[in-house]
Protein backbone atom coordinates (compact mmCIF):
# COMPACT_ATOMS: atom_id res chain seq x y z
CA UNK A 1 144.17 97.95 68.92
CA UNK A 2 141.48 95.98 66.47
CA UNK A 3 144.58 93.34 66.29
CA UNK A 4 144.99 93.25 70.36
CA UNK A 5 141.00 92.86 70.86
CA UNK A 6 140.59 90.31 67.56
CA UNK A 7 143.62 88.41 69.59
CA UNK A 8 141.93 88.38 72.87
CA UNK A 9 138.74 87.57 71.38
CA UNK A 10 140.43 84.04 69.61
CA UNK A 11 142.37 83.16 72.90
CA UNK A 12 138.98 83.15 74.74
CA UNK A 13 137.34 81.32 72.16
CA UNK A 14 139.86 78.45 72.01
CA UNK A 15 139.91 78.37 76.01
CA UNK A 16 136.34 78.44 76.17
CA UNK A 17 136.02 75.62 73.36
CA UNK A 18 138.70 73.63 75.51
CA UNK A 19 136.19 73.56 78.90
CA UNK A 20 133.28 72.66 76.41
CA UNK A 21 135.50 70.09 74.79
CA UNK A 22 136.35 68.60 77.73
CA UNK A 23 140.32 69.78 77.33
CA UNK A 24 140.02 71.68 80.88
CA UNK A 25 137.58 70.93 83.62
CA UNK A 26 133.47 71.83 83.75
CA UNK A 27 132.19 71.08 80.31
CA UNK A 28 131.61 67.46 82.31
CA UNK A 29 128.94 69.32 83.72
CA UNK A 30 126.58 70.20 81.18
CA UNK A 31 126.64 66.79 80.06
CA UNK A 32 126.10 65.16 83.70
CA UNK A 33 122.98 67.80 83.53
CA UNK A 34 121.34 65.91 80.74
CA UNK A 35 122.55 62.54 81.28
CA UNK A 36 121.71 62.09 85.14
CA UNK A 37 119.88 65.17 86.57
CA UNK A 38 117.27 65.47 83.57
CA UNK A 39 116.14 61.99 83.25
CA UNK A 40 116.11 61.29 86.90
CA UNK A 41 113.64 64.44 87.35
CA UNK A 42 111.56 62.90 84.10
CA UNK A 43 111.30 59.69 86.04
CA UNK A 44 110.31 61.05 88.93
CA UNK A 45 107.42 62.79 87.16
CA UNK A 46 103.71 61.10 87.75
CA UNK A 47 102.59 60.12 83.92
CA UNK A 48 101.37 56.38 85.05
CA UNK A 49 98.69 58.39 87.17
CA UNK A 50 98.12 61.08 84.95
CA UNK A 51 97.77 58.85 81.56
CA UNK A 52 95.48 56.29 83.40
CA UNK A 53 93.21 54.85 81.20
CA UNK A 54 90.56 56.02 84.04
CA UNK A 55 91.88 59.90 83.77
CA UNK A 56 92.65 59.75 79.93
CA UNK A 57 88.19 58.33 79.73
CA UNK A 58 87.83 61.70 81.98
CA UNK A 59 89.57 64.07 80.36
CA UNK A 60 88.50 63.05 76.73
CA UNK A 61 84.35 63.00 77.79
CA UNK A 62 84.87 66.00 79.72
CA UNK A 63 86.29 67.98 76.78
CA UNK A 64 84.06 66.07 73.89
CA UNK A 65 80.92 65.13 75.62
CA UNK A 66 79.70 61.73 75.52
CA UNK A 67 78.88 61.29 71.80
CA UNK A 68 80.32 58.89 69.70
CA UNK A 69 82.79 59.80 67.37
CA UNK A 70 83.60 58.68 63.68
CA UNK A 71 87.35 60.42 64.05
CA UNK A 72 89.64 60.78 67.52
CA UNK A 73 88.10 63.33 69.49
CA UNK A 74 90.52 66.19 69.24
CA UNK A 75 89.82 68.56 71.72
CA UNK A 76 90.21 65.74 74.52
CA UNK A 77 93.22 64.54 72.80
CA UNK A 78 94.71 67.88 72.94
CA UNK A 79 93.88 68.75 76.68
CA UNK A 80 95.63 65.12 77.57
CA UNK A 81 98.58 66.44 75.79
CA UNK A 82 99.02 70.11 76.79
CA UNK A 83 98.28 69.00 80.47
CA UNK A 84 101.05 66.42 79.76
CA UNK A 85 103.64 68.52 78.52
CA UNK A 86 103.21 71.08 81.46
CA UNK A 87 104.22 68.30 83.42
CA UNK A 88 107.85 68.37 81.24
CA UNK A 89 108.41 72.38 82.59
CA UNK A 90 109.64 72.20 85.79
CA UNK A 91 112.75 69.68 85.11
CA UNK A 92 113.20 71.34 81.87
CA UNK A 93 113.47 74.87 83.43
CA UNK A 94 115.46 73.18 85.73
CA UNK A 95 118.05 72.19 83.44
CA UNK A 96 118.32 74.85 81.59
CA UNK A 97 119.05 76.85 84.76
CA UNK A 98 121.66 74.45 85.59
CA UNK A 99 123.56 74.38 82.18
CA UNK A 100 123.48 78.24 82.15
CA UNK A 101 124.91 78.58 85.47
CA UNK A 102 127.40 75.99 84.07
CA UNK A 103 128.24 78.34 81.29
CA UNK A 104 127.96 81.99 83.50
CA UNK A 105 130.73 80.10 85.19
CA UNK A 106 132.84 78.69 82.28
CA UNK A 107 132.90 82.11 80.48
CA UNK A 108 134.39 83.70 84.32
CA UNK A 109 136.99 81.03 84.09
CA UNK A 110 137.54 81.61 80.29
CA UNK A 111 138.10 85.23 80.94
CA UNK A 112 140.13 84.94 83.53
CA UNK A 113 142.27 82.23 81.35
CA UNK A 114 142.59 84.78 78.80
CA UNK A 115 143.93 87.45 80.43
């Protein structure tokens, strides 16, 4: 039985490797996730507006006060960034969502190879 299950366990492997390695169709996918859908969502995103020099003079005074400063103002720095980078969530969320639907599905068809 161990050398039935072992032997079932390699068969879906190499099947599985074969739609990832592009040997059988939808591996194609994950890649067309991160080489078209990704990027096109990043483009889409609004960072001219956000890191205006008018916004990025707003957020920095607003978060370090209007002193002058002998080093970068950190605090501002870091709200500009974290704000930023929330921006990034949605598309990436997105994406992985869409490669692990990708997967969900290449493990049914690798299972159902296998048998």
């Amino acid at each position: 039985q161990l050398y039935t299950i072992l032997d079932m366990c390699r068969a879906f492997d190499r099947v599985f490797k074969e739609h990832l390695d592009g040997g059988r169709p939808g591996g194609d996918r994950i890649y067309g996730v991160f080489d078209h859908q990704l990027p096109a969502a990043l483009k889409k995103l609004p960072f001219d507006k956000h890191l205006s020099l008018q916004n990025v003079r707003k957020v920095i005074s607003e978060a370090d006060g209007y002193q002058p400063h002998l080093i970068a103002p950190e605090q501002g720095y870091r709200r500009l960034i974290d704000s930023s980078l929330s921006y990034f969530r949605g598309p990436a969320e997105a994406s992985v969502d869409a490669v692990h639907l990708v997967l969900k599905e290449l493990v049914r068809r690798s299972i159902a190879a296998t048998e």
